[in-house]
N, C-alpha and C. Protein backbone atom coordinates (compact mmCIF):
# COMPACT_ATOMS: atom_id res chain seq x y z
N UNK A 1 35.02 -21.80 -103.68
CA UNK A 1 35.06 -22.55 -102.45
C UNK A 1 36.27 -22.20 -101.63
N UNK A 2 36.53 -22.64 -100.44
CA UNK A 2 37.37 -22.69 -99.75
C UNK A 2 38.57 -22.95 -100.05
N UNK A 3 38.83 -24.14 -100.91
CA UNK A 3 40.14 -24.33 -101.55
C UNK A 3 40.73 -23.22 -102.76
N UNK A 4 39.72 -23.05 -103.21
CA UNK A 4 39.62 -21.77 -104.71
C UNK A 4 40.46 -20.74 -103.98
N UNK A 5 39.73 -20.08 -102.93
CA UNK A 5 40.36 -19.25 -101.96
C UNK A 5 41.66 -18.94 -101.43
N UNK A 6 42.03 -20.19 -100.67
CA UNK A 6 43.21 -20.52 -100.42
C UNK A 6 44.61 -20.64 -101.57
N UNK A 7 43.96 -20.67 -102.55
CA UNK A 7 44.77 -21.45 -103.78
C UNK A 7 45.06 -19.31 -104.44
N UNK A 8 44.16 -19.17 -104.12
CA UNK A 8 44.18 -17.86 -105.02
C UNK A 8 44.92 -16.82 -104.42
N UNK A 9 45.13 -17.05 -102.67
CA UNK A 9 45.98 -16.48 -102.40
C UNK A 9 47.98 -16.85 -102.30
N UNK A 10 47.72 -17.78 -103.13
CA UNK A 10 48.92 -18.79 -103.31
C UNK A 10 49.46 -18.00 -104.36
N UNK A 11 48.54 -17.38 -105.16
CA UNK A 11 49.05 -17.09 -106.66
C UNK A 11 48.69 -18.11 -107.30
N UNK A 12 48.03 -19.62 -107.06
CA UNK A 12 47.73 -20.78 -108.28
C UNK A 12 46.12 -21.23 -108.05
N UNK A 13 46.10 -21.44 -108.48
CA UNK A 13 44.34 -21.54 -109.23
C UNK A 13 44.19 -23.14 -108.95
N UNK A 14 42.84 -23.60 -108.21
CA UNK A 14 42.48 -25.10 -108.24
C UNK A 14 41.53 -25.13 -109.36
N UNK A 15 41.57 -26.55 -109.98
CA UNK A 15 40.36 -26.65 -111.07
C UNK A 15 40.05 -25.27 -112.09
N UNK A 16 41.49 -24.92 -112.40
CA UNK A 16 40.99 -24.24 -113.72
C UNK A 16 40.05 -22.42 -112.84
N UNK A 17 40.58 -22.23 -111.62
CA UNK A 17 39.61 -21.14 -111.38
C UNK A 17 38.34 -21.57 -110.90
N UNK A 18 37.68 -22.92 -111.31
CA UNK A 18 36.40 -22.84 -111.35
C UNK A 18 35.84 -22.91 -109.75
N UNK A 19 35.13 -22.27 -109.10
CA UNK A 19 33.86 -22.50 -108.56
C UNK A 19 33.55 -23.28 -107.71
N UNK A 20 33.82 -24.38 -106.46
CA UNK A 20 33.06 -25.44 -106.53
C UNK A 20 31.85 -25.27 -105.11
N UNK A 21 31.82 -24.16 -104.89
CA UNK A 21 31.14 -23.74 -103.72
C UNK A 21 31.26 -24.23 -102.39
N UNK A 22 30.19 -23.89 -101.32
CA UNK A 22 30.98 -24.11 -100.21
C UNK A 22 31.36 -25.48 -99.61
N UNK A 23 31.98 -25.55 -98.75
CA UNK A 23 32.74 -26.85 -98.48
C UNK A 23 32.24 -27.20 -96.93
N UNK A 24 32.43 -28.59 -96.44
CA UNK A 24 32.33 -28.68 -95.27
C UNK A 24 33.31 -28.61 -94.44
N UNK A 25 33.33 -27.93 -92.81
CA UNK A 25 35.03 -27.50 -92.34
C UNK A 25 34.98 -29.40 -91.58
N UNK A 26 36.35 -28.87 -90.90
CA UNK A 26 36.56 -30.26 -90.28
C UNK A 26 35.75 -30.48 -89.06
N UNK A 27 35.11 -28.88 -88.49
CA UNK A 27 34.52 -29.48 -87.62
C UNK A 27 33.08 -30.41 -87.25
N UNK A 28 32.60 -30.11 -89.04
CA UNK A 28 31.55 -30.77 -88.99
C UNK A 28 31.89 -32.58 -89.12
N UNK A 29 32.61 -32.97 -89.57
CA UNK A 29 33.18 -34.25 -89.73
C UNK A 29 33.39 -34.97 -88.63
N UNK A 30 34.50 -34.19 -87.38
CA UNK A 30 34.97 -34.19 -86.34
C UNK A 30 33.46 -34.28 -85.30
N UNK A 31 32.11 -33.83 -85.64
CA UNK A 31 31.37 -33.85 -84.84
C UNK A 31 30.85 -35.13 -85.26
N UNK A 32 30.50 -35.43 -86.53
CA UNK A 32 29.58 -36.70 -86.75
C UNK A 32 30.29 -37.63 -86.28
N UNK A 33 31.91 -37.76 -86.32
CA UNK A 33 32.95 -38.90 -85.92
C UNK A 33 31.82 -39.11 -84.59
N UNK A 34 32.14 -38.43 -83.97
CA UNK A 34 31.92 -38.13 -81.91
C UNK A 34 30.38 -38.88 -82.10
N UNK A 35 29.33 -38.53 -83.14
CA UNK A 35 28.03 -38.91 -82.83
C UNK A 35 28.08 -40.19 -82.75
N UNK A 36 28.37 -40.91 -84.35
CA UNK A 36 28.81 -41.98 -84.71
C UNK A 36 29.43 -42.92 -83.45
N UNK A 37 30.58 -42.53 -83.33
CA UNK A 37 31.30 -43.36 -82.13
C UNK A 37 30.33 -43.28 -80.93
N UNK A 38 29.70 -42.41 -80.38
CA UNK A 38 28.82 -42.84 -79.20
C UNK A 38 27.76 -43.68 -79.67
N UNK A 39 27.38 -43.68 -80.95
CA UNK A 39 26.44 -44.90 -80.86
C UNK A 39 26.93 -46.20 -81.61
N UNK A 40 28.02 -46.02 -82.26
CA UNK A 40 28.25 -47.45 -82.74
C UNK A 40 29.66 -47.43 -82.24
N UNK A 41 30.15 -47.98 -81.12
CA UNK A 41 31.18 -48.35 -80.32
C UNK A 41 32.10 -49.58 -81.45
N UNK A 42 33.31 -49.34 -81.55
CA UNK A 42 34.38 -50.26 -81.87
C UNK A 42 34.58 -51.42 -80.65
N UNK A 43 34.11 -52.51 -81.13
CA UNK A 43 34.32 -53.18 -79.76
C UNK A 43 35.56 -54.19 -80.31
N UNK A 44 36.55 -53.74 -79.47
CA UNK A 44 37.74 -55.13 -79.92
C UNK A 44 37.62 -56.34 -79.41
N UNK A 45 37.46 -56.43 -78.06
CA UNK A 45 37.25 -58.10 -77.65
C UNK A 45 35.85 -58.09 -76.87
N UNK A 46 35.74 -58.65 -75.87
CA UNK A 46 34.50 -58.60 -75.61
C UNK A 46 34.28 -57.31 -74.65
N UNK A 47 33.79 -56.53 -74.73
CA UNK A 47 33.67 -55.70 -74.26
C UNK A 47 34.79 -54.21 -73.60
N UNK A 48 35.53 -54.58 -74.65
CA UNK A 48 36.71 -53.46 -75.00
C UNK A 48 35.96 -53.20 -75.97
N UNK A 49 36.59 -51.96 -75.14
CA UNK A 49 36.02 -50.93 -76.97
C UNK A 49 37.65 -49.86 -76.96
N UNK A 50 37.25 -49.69 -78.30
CA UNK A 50 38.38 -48.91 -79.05
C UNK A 50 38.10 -47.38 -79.21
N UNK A 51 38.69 -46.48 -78.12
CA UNK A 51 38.35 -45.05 -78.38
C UNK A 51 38.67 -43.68 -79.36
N UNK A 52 39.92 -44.99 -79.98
CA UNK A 52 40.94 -44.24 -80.75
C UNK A 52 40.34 -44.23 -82.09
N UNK A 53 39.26 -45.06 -82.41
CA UNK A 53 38.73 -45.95 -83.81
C UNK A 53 37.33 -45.10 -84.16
N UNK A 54 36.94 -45.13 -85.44
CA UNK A 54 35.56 -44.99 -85.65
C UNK A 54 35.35 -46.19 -87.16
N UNK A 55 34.58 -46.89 -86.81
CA UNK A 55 34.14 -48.37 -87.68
C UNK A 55 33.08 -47.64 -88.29
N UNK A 56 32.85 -47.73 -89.62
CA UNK A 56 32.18 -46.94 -91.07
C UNK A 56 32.32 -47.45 -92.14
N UNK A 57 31.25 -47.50 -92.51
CA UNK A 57 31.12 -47.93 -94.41
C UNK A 57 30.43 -47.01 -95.06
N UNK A 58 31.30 -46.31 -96.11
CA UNK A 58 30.27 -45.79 -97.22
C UNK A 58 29.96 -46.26 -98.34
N UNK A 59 28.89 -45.65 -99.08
CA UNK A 59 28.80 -45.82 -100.16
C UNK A 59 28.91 -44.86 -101.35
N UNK A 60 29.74 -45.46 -101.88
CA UNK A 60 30.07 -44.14 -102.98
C UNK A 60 29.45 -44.28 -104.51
N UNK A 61 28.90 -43.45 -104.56
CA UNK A 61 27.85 -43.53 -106.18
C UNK A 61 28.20 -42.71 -107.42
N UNK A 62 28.94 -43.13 -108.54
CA UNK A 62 29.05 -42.26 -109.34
C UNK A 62 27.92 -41.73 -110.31
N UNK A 63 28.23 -40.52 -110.93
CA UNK A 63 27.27 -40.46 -111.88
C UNK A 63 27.90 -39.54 -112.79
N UNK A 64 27.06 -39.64 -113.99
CA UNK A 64 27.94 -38.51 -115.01
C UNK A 64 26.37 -38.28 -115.48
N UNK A 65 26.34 -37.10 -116.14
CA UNK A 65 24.93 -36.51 -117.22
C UNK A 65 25.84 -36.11 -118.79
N UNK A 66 24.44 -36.26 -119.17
CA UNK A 66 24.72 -36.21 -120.75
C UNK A 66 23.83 -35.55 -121.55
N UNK A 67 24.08 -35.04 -122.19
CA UNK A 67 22.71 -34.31 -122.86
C UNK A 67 23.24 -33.66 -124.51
N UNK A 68 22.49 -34.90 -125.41
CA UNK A 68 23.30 -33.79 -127.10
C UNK A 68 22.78 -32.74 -127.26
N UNK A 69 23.99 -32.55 -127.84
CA UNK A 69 23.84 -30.79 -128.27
C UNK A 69 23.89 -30.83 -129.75
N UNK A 70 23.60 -29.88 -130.60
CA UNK A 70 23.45 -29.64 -132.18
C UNK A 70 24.97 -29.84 -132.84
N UNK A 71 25.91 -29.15 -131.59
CA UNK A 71 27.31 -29.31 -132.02
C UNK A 71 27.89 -30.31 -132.26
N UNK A 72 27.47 -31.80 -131.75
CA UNK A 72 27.88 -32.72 -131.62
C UNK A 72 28.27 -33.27 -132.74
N UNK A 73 29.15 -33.91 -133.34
CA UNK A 73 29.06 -34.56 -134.17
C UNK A 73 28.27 -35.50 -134.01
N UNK A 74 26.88 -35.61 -135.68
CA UNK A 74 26.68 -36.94 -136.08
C UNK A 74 27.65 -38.49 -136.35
N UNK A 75 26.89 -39.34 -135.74
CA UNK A 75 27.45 -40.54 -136.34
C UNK A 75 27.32 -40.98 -137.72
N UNK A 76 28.20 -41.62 -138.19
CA UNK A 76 28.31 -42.56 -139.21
C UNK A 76 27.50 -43.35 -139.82
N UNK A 77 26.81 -43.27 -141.05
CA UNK A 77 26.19 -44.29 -141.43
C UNK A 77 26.84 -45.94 -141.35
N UNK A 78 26.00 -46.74 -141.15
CA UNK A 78 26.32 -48.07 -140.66
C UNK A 78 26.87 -48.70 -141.44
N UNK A 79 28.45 -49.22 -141.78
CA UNK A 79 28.99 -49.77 -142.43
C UNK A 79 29.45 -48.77 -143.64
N UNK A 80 29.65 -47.57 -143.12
CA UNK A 80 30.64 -46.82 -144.30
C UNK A 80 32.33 -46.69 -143.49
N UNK A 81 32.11 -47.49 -142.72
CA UNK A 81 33.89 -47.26 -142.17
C UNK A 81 34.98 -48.02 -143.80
N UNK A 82 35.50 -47.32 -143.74
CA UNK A 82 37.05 -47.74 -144.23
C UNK A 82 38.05 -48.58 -144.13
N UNK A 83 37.76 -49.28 -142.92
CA UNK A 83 39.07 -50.22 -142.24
C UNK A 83 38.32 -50.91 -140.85
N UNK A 84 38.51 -52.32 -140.86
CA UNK A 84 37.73 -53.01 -139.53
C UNK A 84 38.54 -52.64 -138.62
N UNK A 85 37.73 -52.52 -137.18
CA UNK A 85 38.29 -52.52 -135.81
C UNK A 85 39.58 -52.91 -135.75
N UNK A 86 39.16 -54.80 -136.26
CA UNK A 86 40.75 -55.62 -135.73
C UNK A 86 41.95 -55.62 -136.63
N UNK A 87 41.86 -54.55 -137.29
CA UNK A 87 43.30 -54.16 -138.67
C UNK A 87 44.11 -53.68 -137.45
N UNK A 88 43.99 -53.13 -136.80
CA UNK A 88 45.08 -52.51 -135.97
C UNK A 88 45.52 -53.06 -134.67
N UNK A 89 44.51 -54.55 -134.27
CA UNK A 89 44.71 -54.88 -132.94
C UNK A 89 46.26 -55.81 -133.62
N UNK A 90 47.03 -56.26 -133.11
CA UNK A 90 48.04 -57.24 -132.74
C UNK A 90 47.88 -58.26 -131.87
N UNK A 91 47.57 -59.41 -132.05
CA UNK A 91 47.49 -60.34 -130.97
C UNK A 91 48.94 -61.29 -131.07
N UNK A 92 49.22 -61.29 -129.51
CA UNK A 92 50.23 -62.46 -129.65
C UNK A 92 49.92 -64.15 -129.05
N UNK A 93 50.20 -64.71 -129.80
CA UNK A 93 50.03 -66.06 -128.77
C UNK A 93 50.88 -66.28 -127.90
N UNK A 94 50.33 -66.94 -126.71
CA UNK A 94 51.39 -67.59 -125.80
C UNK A 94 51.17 -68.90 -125.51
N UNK A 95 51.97 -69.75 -125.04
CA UNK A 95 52.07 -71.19 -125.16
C UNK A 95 51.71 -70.88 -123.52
N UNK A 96 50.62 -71.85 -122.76
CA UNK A 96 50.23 -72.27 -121.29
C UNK A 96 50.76 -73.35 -121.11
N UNK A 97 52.05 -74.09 -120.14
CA UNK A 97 52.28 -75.10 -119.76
C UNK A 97 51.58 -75.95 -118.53
């Protein structure tokens, strides 16, 4: 990608070298701002609007994938552990006034 690029002519590597393909420039951002703002106006009082502003909500969605592999380690048969969970927790009390 673009940053990979930049980074590589630095002499330092982003993400390990890896890959992340192409990127979007600023001017595509810079254009949706402009769309955005002509149709959803910042209005500060009644009929001021704010030219300096762009009003936006996203939504951001994570996700991860998973998939076993042969390498994986198997789990444990059920109840062959050695030592319970709470051997190692420490709890302290505290007094609430």
């Amino acid at each position: 990608g673009e940053g990979n690029s930049c980074a590589s002519r630095r002499g330092t590597t982003n993400n390990g070298g890896a890959s992340t393909g192409p990127r979007m420039g600023t001017d595509a951002f810079l254009s949706a701002a402009c769309i955005y703002d002509s149709m959803y106006k910042l209005e500060v009082d009644d009929g001021v609007y704010d030219n300096d502003s762009v009003e936006a909500s996203v939504q951001i969605i994570y996700a991860i994938g998973w998939t076993p592999h042969e390498s994986q380690p198997k789990p444990l048969e059920r109840g062959s552990a050695s030592r319970k969970v709470g051997e190692d927790v420490v709890v302290e009390e505290t007094k609430s006034n």
